[in-house]
Protein backbone atom coordinates (compact mmCIF):
# COMPACT_ATOMS: atom_id res chain seq x y z
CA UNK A 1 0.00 0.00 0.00
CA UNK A 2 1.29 3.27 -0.85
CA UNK A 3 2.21 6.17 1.68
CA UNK A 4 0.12 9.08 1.50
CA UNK A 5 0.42 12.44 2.79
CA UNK A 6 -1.82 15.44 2.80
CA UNK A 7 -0.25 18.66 1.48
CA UNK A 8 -1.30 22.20 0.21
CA UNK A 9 -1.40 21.68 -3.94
CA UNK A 10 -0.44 24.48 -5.73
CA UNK A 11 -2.07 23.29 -8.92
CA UNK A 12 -5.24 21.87 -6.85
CA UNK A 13 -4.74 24.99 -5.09
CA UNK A 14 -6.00 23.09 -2.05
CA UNK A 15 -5.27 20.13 1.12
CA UNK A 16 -4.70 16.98 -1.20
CA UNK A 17 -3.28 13.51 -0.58
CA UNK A 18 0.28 12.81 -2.11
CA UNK A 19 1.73 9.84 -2.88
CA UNK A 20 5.13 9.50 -1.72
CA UNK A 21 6.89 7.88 -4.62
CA UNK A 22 10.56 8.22 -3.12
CA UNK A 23 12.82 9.02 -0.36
CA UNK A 24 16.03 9.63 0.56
CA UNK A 25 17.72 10.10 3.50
CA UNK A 26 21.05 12.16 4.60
CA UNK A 27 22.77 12.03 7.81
CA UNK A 28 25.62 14.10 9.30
CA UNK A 29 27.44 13.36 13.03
CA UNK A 30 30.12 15.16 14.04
CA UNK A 31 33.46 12.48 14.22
CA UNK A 32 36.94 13.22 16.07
CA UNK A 33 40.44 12.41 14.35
CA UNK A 34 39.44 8.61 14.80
CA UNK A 35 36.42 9.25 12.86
CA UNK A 36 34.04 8.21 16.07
CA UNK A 37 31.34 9.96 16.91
CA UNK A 38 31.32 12.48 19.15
CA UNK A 39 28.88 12.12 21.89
CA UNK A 40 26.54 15.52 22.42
CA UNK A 41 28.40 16.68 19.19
CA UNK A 42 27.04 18.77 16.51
CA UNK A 43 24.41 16.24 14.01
CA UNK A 44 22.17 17.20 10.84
CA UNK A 45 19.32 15.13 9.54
CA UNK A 46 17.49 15.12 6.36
CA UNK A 47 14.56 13.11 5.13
CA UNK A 48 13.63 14.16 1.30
CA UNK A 49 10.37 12.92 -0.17
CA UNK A 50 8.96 12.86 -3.54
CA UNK A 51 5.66 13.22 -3.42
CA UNK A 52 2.54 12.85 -6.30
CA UNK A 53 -0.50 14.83 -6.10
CA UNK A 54 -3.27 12.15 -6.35
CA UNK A 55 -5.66 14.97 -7.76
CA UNK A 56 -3.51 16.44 -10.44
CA UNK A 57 -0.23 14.35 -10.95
CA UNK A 58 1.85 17.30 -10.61
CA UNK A 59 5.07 16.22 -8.50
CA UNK A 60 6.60 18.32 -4.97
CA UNK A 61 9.72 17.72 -2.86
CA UNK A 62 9.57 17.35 0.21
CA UNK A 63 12.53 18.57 2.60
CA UNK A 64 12.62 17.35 6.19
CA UNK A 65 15.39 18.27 8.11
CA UNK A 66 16.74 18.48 11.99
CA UNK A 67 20.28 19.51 13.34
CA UNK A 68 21.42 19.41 17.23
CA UNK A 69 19.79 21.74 19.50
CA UNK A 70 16.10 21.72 17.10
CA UNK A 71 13.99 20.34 20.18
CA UNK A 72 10.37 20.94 21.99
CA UNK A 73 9.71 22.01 25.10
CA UNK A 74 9.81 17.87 26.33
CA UNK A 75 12.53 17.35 24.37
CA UNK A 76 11.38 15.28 21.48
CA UNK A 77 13.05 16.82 18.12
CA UNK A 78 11.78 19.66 16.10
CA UNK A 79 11.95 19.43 12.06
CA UNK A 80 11.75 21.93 9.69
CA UNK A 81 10.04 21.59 6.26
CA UNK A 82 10.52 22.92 2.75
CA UNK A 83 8.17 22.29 -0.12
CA UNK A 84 9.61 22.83 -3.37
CA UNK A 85 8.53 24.49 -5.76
CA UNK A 86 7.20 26.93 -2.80
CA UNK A 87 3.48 26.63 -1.43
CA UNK A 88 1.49 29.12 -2.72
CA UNK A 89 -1.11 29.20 0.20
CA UNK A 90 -2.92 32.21 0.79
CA UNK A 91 -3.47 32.35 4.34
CA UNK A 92 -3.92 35.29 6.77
CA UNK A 93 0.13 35.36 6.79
CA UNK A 94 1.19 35.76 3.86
CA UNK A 95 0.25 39.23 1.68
CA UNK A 96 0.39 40.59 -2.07
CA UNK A 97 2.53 43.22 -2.80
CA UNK A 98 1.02 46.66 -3.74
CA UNK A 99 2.58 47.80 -6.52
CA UNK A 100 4.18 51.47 -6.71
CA UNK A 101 4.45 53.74 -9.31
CA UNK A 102 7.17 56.91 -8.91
CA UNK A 103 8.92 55.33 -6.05
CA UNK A 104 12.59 54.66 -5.74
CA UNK A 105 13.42 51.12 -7.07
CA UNK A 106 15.65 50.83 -3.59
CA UNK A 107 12.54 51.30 -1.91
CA UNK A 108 10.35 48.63 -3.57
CA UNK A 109 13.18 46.24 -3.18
CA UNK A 110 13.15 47.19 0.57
CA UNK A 111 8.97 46.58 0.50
CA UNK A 112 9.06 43.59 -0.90
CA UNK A 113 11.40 42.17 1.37
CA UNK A 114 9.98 43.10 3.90
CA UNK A 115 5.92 41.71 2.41
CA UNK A 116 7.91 38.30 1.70
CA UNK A 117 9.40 38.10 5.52
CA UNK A 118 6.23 38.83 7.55
């Protein structure tokens, strides 16, 4: 039976399931000069996905990652994720940019950073 996981679609342009086709995983311990590893030492892992859309057939990545000191409050680890390409969910968050005309083209650079961050 195939793995599923529900993601925002860009193409769907809403919550569908995704197959996961592939993964791959990449791990990273910090080692001394005996190449052991360093207990409490510096670590990085990554979990990539391939995922399907089972709506549309259009195809995401899916970027899992973790690195030493990325915990909760009880201690359990914290991973980030990155959807490529980007999710383009509208949400209260995230904002259009207005667009400006006679303003300096420092300025809009400076806006739309700014729009993109918050």
């Amino acid at each position: 039976m195939a793995k599923i996981k529900q993601i925002y679609c860009n193409t769907c342009k809403g919550e569908t399931n995704h197959e996961i086709k592939a993964s791959h995983n990449k791990e990273y311990y910090e080692v001394d000069h005996l190449d052991y590893v360093v207990p409490g030492g510096y670590y990085a892992l990554t979990e990539y996905y391939f995922l399907v859309c089972r709506g549309c057939d259009t195809a995401t990545l899916d970027e899992k990652w973790a690195s030493a000191g990325m915990t909760d409050d009880n201690g359990g680890d914290f991973y980030s994720y990155c959807y490529y390409p980007k999710r383009k969910r509208k949400d209260f968050r995230e904002r259009e940019a207005k667009h400006f005309c006679h303003v300096d083209e420092k300025l809009i650079k400076t806006y739309k950073e700014i729009i993109t961050a918050f």
